[in-house]
PDB file of N, CA and C in Angstrom:
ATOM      1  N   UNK A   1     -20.169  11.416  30.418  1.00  0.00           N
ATOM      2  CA  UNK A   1     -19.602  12.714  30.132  1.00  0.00           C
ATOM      3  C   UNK A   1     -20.496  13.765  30.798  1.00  0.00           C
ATOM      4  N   UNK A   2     -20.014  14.625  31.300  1.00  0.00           N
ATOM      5  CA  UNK A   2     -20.877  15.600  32.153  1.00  0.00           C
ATOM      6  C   UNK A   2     -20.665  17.106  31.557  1.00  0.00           C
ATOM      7  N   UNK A   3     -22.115  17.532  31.520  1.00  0.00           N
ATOM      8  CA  UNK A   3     -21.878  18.858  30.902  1.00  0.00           C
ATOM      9  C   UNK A   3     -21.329  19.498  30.496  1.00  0.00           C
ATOM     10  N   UNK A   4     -20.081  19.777  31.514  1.00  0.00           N
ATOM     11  CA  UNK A   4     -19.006  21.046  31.727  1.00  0.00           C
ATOM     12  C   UNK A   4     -18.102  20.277  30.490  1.00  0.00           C
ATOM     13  N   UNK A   5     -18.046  19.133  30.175  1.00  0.00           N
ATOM     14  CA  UNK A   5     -17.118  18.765  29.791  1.00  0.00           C
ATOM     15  C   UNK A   5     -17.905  18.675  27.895  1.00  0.00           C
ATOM     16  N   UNK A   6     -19.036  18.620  27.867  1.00  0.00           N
ATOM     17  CA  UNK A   6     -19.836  18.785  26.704  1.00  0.00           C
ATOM     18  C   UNK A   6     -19.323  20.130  26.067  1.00  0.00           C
ATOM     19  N   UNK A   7     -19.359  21.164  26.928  1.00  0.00           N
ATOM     20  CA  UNK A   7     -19.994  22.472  26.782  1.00  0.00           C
ATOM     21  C   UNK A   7     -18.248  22.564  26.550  1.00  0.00           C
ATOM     22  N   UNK A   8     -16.904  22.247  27.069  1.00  0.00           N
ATOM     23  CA  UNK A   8     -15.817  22.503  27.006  1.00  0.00           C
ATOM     24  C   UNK A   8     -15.302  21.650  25.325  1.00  0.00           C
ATOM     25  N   UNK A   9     -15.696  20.702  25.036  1.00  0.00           N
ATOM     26  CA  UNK A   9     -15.566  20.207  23.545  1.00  0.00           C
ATOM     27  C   UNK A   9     -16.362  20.974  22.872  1.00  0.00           C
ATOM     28  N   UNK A  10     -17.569  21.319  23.388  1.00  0.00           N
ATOM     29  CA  UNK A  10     -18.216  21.979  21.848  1.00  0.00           C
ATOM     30  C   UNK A  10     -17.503  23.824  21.584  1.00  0.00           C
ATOM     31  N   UNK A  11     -17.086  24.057  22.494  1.00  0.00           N
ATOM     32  CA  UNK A  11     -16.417  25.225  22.737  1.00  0.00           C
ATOM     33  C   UNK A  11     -14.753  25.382  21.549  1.00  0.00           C
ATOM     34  N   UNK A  12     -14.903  24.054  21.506  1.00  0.00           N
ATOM     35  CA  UNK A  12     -13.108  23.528  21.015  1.00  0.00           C
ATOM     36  C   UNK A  12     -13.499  24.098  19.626  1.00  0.00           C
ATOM     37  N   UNK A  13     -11.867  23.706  18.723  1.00  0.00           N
ATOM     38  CA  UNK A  13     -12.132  23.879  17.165  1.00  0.00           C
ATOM     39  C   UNK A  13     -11.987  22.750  16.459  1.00  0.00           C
ATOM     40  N   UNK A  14     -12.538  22.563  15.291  1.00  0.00           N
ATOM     41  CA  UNK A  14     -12.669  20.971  14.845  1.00  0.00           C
ATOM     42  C   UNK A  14     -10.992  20.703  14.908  1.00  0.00           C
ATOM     43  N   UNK A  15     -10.178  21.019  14.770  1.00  0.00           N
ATOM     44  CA  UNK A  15      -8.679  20.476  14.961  1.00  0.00           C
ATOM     45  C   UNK A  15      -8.533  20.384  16.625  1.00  0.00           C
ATOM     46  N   UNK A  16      -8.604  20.573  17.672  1.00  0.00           N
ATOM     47  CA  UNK A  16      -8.492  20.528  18.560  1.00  0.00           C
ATOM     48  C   UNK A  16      -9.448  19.458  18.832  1.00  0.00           C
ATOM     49  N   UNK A  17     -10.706  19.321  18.194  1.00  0.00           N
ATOM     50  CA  UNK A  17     -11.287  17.798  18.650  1.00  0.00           C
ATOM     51  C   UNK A  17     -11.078  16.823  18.159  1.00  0.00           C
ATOM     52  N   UNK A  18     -10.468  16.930  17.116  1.00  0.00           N
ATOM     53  CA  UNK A  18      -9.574  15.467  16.005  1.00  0.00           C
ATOM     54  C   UNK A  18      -8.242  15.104  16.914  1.00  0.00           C
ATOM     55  N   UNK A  19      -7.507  16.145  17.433  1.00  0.00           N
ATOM     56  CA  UNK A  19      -6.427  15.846  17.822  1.00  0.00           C
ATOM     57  C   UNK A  19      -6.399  15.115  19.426  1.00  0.00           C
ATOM     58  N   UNK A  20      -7.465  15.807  20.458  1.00  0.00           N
ATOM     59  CA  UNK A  20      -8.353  14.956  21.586  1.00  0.00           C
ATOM     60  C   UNK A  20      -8.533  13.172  20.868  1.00  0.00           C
ATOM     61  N   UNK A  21      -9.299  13.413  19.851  1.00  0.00           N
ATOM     62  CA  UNK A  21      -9.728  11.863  19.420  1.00  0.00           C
ATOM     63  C   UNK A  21      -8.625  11.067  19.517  1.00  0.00           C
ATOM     64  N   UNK A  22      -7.585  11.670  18.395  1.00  0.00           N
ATOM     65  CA  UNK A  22      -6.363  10.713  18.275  1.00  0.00           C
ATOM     66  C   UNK A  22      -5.520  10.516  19.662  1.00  0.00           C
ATOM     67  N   UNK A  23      -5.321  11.596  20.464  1.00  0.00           N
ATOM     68  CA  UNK A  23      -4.958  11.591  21.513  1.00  0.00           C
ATOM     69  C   UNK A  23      -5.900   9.800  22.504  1.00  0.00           C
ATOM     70  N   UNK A  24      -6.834  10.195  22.614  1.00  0.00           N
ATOM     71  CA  UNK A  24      -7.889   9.114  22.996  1.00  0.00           C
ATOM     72  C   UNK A  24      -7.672   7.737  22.729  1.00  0.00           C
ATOM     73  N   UNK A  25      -7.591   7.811  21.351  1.00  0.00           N
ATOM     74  CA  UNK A  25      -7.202   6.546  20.649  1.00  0.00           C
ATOM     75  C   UNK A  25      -6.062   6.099  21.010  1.00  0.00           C
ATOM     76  N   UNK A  26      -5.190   6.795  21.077  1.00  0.00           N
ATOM     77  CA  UNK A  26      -3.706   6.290  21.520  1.00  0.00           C
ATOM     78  C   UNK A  26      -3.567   6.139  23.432  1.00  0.00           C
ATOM     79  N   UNK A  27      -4.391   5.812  23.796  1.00  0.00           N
ATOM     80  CA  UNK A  27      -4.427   5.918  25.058  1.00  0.00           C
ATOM     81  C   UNK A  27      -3.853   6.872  26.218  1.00  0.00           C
ATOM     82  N   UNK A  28      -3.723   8.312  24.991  1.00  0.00           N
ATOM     83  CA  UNK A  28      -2.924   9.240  26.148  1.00  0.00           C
ATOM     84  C   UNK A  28      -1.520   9.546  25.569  1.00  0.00           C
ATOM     85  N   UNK A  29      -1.276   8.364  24.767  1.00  0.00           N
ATOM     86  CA  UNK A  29       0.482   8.489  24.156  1.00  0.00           C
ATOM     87  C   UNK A  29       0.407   9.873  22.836  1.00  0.00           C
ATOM     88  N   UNK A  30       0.925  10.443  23.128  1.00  0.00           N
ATOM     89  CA  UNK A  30       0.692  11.641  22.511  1.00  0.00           C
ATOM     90  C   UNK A  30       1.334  11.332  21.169  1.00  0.00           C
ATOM     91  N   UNK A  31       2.868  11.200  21.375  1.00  0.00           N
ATOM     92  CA  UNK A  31       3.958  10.570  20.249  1.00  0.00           C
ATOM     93  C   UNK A  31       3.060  10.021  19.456  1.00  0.00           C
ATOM     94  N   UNK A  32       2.407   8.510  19.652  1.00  0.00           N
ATOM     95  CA  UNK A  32       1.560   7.491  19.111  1.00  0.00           C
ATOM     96  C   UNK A  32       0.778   8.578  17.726  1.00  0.00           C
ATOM     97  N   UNK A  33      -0.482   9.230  19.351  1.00  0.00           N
ATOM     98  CA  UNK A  33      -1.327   9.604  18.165  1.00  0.00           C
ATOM     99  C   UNK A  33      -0.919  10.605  16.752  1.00  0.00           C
ATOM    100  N   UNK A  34       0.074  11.771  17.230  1.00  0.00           N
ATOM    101  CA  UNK A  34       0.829  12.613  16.125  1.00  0.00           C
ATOM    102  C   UNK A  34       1.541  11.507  14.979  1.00  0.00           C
ATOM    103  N   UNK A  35       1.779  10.556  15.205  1.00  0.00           N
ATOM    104  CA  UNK A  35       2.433   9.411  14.022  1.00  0.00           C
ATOM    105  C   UNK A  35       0.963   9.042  13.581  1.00  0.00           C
ATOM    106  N   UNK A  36      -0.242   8.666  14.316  1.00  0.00           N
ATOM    107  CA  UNK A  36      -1.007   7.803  13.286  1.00  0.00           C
ATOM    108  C   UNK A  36      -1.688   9.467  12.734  1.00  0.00           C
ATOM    109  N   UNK A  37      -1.773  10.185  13.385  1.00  0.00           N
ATOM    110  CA  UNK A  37      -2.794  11.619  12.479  1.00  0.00           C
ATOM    111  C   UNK A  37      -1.788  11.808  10.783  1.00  0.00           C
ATOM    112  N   UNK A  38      -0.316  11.695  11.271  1.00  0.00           N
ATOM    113  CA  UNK A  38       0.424  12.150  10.131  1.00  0.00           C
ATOM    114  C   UNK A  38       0.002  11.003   9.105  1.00  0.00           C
ATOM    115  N   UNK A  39       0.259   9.508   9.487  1.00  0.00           N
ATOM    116  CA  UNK A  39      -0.061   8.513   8.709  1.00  0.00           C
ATOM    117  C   UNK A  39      -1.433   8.433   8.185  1.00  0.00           C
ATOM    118  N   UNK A  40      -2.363   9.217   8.567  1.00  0.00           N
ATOM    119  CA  UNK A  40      -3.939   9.146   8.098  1.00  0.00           C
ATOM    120  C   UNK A  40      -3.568  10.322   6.933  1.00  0.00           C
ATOM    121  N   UNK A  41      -3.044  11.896   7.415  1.00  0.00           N
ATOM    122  CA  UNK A  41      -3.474  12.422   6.793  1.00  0.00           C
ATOM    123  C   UNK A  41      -2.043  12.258   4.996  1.00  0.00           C
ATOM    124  N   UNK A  42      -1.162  11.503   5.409  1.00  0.00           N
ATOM    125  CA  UNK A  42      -0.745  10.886   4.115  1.00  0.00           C
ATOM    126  C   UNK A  42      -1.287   9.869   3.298  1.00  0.00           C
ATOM    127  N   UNK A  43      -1.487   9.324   3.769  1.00  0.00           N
ATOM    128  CA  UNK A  43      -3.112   8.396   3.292  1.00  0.00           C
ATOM    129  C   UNK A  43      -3.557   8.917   2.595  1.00  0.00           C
ATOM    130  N   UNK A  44      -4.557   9.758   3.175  1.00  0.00           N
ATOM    131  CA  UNK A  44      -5.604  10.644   2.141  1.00  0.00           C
ATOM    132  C   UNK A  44      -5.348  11.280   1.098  1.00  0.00           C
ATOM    133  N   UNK A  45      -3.873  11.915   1.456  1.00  0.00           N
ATOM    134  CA  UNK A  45      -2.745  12.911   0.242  1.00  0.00           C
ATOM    135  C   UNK A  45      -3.042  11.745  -0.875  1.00  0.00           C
ATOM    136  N   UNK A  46      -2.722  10.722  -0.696  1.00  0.00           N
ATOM    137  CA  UNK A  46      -2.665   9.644  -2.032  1.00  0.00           C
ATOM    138  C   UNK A  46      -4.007   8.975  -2.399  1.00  0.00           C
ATOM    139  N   UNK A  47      -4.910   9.190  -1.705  1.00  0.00           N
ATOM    140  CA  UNK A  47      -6.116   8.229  -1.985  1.00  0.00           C
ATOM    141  C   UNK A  47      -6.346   9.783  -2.836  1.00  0.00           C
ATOM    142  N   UNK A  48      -6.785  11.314  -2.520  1.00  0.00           N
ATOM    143  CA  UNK A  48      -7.127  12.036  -2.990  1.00  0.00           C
ATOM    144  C   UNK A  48      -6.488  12.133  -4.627  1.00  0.00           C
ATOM    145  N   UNK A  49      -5.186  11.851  -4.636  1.00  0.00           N
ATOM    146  CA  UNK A  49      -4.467  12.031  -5.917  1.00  0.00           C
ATOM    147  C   UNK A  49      -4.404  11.529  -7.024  1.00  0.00           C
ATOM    148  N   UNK A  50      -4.929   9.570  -6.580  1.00  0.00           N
ATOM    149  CA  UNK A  50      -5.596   8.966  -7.358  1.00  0.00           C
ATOM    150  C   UNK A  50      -6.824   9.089  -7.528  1.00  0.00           C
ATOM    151  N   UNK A  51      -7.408   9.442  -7.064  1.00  0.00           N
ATOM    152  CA  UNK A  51      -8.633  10.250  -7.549  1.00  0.00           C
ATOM    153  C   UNK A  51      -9.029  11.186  -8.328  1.00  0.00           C
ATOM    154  N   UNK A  52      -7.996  12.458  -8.045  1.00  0.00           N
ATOM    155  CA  UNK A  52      -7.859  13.272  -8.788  1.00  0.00           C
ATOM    156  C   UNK A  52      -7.725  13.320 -10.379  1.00  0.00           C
ATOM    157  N   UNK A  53      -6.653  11.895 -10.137  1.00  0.00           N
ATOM    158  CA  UNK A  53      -6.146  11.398 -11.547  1.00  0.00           C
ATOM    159  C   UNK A  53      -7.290  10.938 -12.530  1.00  0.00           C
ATOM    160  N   UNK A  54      -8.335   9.701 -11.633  1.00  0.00           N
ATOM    161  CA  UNK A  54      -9.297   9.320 -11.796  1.00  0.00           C
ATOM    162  C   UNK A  54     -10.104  10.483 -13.194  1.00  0.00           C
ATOM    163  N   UNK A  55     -10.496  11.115 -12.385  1.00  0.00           N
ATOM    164  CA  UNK A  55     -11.229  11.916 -12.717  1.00  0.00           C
ATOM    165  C   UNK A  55     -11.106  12.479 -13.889  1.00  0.00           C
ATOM    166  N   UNK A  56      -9.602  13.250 -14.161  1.00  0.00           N
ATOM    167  CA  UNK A  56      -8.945  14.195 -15.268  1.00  0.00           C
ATOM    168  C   UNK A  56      -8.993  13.106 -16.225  1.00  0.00           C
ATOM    169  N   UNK A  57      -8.782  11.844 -15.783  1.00  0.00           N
ATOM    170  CA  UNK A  57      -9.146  10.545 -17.231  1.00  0.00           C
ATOM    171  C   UNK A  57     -10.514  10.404 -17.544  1.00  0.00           C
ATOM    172  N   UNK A  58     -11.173  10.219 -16.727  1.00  0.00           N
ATOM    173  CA  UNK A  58     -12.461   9.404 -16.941  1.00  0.00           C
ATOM    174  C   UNK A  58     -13.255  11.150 -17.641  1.00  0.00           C
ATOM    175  N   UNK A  59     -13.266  12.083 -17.087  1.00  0.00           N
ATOM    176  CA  UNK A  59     -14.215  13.105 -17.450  1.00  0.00           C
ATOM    177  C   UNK A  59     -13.232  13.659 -18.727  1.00  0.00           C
ATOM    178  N   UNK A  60     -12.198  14.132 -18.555  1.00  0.00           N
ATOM    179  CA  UNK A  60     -11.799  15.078 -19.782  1.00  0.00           C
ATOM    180  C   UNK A  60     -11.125  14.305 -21.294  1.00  0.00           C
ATOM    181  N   UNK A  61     -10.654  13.261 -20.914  1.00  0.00           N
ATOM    182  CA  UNK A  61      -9.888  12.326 -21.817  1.00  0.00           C
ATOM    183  C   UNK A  61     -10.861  11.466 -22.409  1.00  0.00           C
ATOM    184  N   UNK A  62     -11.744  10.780 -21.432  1.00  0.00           N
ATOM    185  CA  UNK A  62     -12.796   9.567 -21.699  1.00  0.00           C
ATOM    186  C   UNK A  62     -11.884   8.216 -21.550  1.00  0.00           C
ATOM    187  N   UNK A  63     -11.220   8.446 -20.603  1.00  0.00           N
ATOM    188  CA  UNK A  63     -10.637   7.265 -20.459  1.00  0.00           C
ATOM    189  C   UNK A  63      -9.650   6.719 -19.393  1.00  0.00           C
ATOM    190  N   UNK A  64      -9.302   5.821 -18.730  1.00  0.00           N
ATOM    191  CA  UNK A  64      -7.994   5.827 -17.614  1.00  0.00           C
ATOM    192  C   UNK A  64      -7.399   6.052 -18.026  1.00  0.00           C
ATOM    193  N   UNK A  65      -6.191   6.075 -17.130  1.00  0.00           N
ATOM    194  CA  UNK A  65      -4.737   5.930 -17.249  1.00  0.00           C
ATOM    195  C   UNK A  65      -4.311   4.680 -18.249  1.00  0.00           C
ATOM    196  N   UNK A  66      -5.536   3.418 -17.985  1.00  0.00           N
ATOM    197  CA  UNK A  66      -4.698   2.421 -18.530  1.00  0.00           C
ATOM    198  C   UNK A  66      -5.261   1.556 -19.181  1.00  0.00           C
ATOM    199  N   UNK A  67      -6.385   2.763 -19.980  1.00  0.00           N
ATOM    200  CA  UNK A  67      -7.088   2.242 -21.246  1.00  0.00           C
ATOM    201  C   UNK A  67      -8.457   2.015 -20.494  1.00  0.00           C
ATOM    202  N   UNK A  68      -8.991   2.242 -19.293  1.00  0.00           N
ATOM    203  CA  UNK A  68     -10.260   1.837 -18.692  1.00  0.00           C
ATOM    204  C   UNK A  68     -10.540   3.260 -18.056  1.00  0.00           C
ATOM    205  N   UNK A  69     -12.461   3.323 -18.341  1.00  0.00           N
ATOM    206  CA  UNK A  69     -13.293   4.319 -18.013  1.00  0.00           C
ATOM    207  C   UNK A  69     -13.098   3.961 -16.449  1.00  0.00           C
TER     208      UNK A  69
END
């Protein structure tokens, strides 16, 4: 990687260098990477939510959803 091209990513905004990555990853297929960014960031929507849930049990209730801390 050569300078200009350092100095042109660090210049970017963190969404513009996530979207390069996925771009990258997908070898260029643009389509590709916009399906796996959407599929990551639905992912997270649900990993975050069970978590969320997690939490409102274990800290405020003292307990899971399903009888477990």
């Amino acid at each position: 990687m050569t300078a200009a091209q350092i100095a042109e990513i660090a210049a970017m905004g963190e969404a513009e260098v996530i979207a390069l990555a996925y771009e990258d990853a997908a070898n260029g297929d643009v389509r590709r990477a916009l399906r796996h960014a959407i599929e990551d960031v639905l992912s997270l929507e649900t990993r975050l939510a069970v978590a969320e849930r997690r939490i409102s049990y274990g800290y405020v209730r003292g307990a899971g959803p399903e009888g477990d801390a």
